[in-house]
C-alpha atoms as a PDB file:
ATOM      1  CA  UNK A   1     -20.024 -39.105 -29.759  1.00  0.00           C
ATOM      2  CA  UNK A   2     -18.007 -41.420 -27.581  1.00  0.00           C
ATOM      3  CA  UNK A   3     -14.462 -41.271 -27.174  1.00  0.00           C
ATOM      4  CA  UNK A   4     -12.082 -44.390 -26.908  1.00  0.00           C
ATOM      5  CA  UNK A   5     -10.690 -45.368 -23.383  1.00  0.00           C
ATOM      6  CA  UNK A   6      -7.355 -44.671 -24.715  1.00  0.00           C
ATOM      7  CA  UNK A   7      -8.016 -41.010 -25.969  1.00  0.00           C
ATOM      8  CA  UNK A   8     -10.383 -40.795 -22.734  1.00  0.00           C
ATOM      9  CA  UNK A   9      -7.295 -41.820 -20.449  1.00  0.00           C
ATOM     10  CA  UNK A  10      -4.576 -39.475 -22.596  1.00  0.00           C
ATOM     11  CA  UNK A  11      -7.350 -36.566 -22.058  1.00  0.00           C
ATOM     12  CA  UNK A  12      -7.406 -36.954 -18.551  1.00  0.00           C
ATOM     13  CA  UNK A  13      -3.346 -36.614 -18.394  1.00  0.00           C
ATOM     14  CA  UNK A  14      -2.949 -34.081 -19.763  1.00  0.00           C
ATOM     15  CA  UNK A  15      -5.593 -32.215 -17.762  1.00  0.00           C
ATOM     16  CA  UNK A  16      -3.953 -33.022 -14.957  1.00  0.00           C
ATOM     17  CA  UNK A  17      -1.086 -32.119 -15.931  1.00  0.00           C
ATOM     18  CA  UNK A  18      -2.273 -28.735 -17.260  1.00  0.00           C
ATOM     19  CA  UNK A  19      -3.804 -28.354 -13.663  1.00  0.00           C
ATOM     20  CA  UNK A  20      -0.473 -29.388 -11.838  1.00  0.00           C
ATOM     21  CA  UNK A  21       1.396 -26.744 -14.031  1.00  0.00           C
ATOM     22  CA  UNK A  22      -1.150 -24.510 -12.964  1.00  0.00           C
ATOM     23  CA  UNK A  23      -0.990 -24.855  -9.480  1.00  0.00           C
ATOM     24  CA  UNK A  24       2.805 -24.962  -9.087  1.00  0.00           C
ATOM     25  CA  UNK A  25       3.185 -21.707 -11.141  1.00  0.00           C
ATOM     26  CA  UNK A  26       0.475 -20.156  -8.977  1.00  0.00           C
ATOM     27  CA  UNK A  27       2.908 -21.758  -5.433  1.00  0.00           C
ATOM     28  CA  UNK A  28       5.271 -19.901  -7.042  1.00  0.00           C
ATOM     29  CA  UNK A  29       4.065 -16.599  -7.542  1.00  0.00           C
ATOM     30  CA  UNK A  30       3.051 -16.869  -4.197  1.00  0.00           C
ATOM     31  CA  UNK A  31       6.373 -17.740  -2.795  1.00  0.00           C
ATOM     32  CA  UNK A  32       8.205 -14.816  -5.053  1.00  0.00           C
ATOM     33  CA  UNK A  33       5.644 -12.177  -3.427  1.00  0.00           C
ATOM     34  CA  UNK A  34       6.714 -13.516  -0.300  1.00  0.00           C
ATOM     35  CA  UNK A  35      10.157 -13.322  -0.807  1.00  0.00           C
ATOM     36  CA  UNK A  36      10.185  -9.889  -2.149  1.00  0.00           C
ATOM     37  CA  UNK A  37       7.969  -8.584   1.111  1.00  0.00           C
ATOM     38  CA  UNK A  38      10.131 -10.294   3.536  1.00  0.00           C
ATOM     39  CA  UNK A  39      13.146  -8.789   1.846  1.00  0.00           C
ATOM     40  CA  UNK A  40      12.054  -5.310   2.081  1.00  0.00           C
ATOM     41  CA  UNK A  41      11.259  -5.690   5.207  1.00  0.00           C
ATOM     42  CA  UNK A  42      14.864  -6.407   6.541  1.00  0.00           C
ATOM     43  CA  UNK A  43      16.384  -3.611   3.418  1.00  0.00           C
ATOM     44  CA  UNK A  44      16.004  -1.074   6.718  1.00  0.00           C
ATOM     45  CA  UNK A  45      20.015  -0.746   7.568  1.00  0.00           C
ATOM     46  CA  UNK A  46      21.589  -2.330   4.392  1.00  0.00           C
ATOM     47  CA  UNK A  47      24.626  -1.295   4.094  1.00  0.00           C
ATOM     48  CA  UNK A  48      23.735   2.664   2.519  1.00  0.00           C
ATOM     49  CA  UNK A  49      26.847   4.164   4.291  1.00  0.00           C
ATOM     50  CA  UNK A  50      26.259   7.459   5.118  1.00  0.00           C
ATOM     51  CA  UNK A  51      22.785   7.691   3.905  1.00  0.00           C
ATOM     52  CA  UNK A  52      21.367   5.786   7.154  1.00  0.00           C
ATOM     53  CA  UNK A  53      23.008   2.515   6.703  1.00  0.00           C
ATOM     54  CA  UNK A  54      25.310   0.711   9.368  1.00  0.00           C
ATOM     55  CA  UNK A  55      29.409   0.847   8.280  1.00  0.00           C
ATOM     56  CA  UNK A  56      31.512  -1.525  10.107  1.00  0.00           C
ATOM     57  CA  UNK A  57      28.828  -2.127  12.939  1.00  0.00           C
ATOM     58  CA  UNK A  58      28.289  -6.495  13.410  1.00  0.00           C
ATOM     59  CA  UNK A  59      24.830  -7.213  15.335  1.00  0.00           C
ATOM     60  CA  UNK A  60      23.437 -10.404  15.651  1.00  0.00           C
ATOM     61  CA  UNK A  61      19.937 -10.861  14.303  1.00  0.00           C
ATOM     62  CA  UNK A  62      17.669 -11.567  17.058  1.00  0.00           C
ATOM     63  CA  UNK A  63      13.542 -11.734  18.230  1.00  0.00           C
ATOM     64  CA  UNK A  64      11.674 -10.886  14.790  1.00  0.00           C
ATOM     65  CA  UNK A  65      15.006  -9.649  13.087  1.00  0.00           C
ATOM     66  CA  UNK A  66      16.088 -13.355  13.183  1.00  0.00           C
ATOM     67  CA  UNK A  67      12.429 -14.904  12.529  1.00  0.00           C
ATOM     68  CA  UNK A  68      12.402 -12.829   9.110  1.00  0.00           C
ATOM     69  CA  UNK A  69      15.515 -13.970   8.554  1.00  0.00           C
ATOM     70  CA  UNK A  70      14.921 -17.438   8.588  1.00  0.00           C
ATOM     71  CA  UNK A  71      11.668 -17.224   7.043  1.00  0.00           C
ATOM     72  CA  UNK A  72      13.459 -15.961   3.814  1.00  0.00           C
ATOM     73  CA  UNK A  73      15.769 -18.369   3.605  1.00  0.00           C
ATOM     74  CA  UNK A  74      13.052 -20.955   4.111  1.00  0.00           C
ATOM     75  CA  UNK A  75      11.034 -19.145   0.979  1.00  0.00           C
ATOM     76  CA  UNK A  76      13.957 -18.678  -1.092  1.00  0.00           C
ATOM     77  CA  UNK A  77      14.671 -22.844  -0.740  1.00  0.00           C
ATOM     78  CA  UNK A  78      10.935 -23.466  -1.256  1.00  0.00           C
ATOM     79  CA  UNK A  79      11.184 -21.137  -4.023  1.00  0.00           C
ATOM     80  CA  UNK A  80      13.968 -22.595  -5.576  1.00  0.00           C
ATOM     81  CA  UNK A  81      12.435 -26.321  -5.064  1.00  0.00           C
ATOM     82  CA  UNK A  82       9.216 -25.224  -6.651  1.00  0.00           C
ATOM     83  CA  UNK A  83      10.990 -23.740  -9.865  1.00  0.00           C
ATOM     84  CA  UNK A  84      13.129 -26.915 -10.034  1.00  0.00           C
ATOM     85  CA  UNK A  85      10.126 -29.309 -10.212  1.00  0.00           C
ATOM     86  CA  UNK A  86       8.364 -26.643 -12.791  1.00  0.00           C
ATOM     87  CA  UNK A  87      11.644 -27.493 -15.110  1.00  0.00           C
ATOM     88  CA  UNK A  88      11.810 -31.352 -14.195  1.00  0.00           C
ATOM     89  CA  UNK A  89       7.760 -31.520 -15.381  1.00  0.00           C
ATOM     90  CA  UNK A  90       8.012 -29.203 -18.561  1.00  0.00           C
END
């Protein structure tokens, strides 16, 4: 049995689609792992007072302290763009 071109076209949207839902929630899952590793890698001197963290001490981030730094705040925007094109496709 042969399908219409109409049905034939509407079948292929919505398998892409399907596919571009897919691979945007799978960016994202990606980018969330990401974020989470590169957070817990800085949580080292986060403010735990007397339990090892730093109290009134100010040190600029620099060499791979800075790098990480960035980095997350480059994920976290990616992150956020990713989710915001999720919600603008439905």
């Amino acid at each position: 049995m042969r399908l219409p071109r109409p049905v034939k076209a509407e079948l292929a949207k919505t398998m892409s689609n399907i596919m571009t839902k897919q691979i945007l929630l799978t960016v994202q899952i990606i980018f969330s792992l990401l974020l989470i590793g590169l957070i817990l890698i800085q949580s080292k001197g986060s403010g735990l007072g007397p339990l090892g963290g730093k109290i009134g001490v100010y040190s600029t981030k620099r060499g791979v302290e800075k790098l990480f730094y960035n980095l997350t705040v480059i994920i976290a925007i990616l992150f956020f763009v990713s989710s915001f094109v999720q919600l603008l496709i439905g």
